[in-house]
C-alpha atoms as a PDB file:
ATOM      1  CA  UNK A   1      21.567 -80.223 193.397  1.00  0.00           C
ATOM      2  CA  UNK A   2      22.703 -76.687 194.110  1.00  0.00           C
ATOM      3  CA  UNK A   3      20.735 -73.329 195.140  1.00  0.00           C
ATOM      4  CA  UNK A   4      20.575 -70.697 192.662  1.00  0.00           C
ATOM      5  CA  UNK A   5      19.446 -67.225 193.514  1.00  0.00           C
ATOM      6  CA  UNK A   6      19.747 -65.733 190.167  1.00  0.00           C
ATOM      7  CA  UNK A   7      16.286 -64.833 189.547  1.00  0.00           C
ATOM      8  CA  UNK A   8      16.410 -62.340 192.830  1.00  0.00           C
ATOM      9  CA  UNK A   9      18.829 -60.733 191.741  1.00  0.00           C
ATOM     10  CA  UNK A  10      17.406 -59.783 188.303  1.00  0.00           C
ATOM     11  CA  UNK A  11      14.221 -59.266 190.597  1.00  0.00           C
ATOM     12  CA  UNK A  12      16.666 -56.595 192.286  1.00  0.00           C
ATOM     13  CA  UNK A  13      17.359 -55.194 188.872  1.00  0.00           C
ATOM     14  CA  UNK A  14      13.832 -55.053 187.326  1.00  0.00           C
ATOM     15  CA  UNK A  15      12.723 -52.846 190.584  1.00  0.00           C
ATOM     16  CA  UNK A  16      15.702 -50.622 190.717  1.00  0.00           C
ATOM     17  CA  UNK A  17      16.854 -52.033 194.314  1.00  0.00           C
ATOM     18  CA  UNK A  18      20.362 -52.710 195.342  1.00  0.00           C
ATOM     19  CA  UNK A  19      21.130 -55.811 197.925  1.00  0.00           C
ATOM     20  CA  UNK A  20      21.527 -53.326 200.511  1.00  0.00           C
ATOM     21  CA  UNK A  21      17.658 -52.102 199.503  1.00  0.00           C
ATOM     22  CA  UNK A  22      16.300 -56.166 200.346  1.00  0.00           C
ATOM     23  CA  UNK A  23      18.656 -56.139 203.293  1.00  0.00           C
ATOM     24  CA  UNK A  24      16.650 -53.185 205.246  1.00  0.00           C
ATOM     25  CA  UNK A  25      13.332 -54.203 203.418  1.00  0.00           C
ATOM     26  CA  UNK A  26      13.220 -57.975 204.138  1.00  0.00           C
ATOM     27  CA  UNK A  27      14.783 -57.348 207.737  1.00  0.00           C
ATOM     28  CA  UNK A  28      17.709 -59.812 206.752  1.00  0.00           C
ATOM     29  CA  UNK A  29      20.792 -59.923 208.395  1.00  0.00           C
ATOM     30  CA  UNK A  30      24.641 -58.872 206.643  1.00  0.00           C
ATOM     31  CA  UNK A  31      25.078 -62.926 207.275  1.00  0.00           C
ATOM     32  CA  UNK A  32      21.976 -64.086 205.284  1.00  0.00           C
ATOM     33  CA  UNK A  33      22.736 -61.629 202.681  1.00  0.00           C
ATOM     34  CA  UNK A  34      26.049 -63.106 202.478  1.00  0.00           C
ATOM     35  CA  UNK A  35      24.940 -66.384 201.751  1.00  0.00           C
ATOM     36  CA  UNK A  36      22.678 -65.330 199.312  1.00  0.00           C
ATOM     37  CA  UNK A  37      25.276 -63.606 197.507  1.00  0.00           C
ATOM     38  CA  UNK A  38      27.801 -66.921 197.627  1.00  0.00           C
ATOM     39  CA  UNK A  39      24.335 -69.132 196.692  1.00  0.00           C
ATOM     40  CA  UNK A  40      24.744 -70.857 199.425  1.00  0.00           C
ATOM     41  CA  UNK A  41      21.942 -72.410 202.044  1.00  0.00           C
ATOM     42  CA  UNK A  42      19.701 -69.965 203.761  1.00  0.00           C
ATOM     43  CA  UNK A  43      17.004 -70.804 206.485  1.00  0.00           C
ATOM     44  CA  UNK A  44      13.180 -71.017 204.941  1.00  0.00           C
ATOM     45  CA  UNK A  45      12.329 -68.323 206.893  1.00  0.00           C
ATOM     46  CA  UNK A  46      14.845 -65.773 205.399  1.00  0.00           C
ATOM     47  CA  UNK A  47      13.214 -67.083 201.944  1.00  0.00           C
ATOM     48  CA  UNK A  48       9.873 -65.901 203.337  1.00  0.00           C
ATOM     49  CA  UNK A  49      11.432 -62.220 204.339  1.00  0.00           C
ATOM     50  CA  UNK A  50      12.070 -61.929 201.141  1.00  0.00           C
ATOM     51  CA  UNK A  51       9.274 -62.827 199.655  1.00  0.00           C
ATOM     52  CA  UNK A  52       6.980 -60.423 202.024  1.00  0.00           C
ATOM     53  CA  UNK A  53       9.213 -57.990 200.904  1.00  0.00           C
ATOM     54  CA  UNK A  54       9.299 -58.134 197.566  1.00  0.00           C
ATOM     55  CA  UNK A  55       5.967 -59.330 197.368  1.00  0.00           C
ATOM     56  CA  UNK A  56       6.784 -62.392 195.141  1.00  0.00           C
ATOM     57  CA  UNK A  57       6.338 -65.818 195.465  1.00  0.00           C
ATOM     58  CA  UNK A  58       9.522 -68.064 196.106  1.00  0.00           C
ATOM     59  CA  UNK A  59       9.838 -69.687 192.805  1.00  0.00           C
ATOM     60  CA  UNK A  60      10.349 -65.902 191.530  1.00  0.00           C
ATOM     61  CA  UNK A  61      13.078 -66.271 194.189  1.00  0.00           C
ATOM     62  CA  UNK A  62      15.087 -69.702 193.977  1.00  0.00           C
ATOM     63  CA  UNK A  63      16.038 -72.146 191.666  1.00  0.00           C
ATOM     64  CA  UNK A  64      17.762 -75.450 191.864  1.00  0.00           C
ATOM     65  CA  UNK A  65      20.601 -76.337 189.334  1.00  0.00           C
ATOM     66  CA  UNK A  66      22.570 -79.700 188.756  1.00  0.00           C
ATOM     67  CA  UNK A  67      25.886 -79.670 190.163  1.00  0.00           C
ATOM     68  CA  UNK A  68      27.169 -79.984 186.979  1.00  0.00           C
ATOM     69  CA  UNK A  69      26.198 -76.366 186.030  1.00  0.00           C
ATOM     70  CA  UNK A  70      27.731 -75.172 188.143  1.00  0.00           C
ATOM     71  CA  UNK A  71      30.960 -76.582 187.755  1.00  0.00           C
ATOM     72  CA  UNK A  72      30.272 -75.817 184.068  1.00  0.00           C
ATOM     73  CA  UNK A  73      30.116 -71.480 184.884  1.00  0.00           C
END
C-alpha cells in the first residue's frame, strides 16, 4: 500500500489556496511539504496541522492506493 494525497490537493483547489498557503497556515515545514508533494510518508502529527488548518478531517486528507496503481499512472 502507498500514500496518496490527492484529495488535499483538490482540497487546495476547491478553497483557492496554493501549497505555499497550507505551508504558513498548517505551520509545516518546506521538508514536510516536500514529502507531501512526492506522496511520500509524513509524521501523524503533520497530518493533524493540516487538518486544524484546513479544518477537515483526515480522510478528506489521505488515501491509501495499491501499489499497483501506482505503477499503473
Amino acid at each position: 500500500m502507498a500514500v496518496c494525497y490527492k484529495k488535499l490537493w483538490h482540497i487546495l483547489l476547491d478553497r483557492d489556496m496554493m501549497k505555499k498557503d497550507l505551508q504558513e497556515a498548517a505551520g509545516l515545514t518546506s521538508y514536510a511539504m516536500h514529502k507531501l508533494s512526492r506522496d511520500e510518508d509524513v509524521t501523524t502529527e503533520t497530518l493533524e496541522k493540516i487538518c486544524m488548518a484546513l479544518d477537515c478531517t483526515i480522510d478528506e486528507v489521505i488515501e491509501f492506493v495499491s501499489d499497483k496503481d501506482i505503477h499503473n499512472k
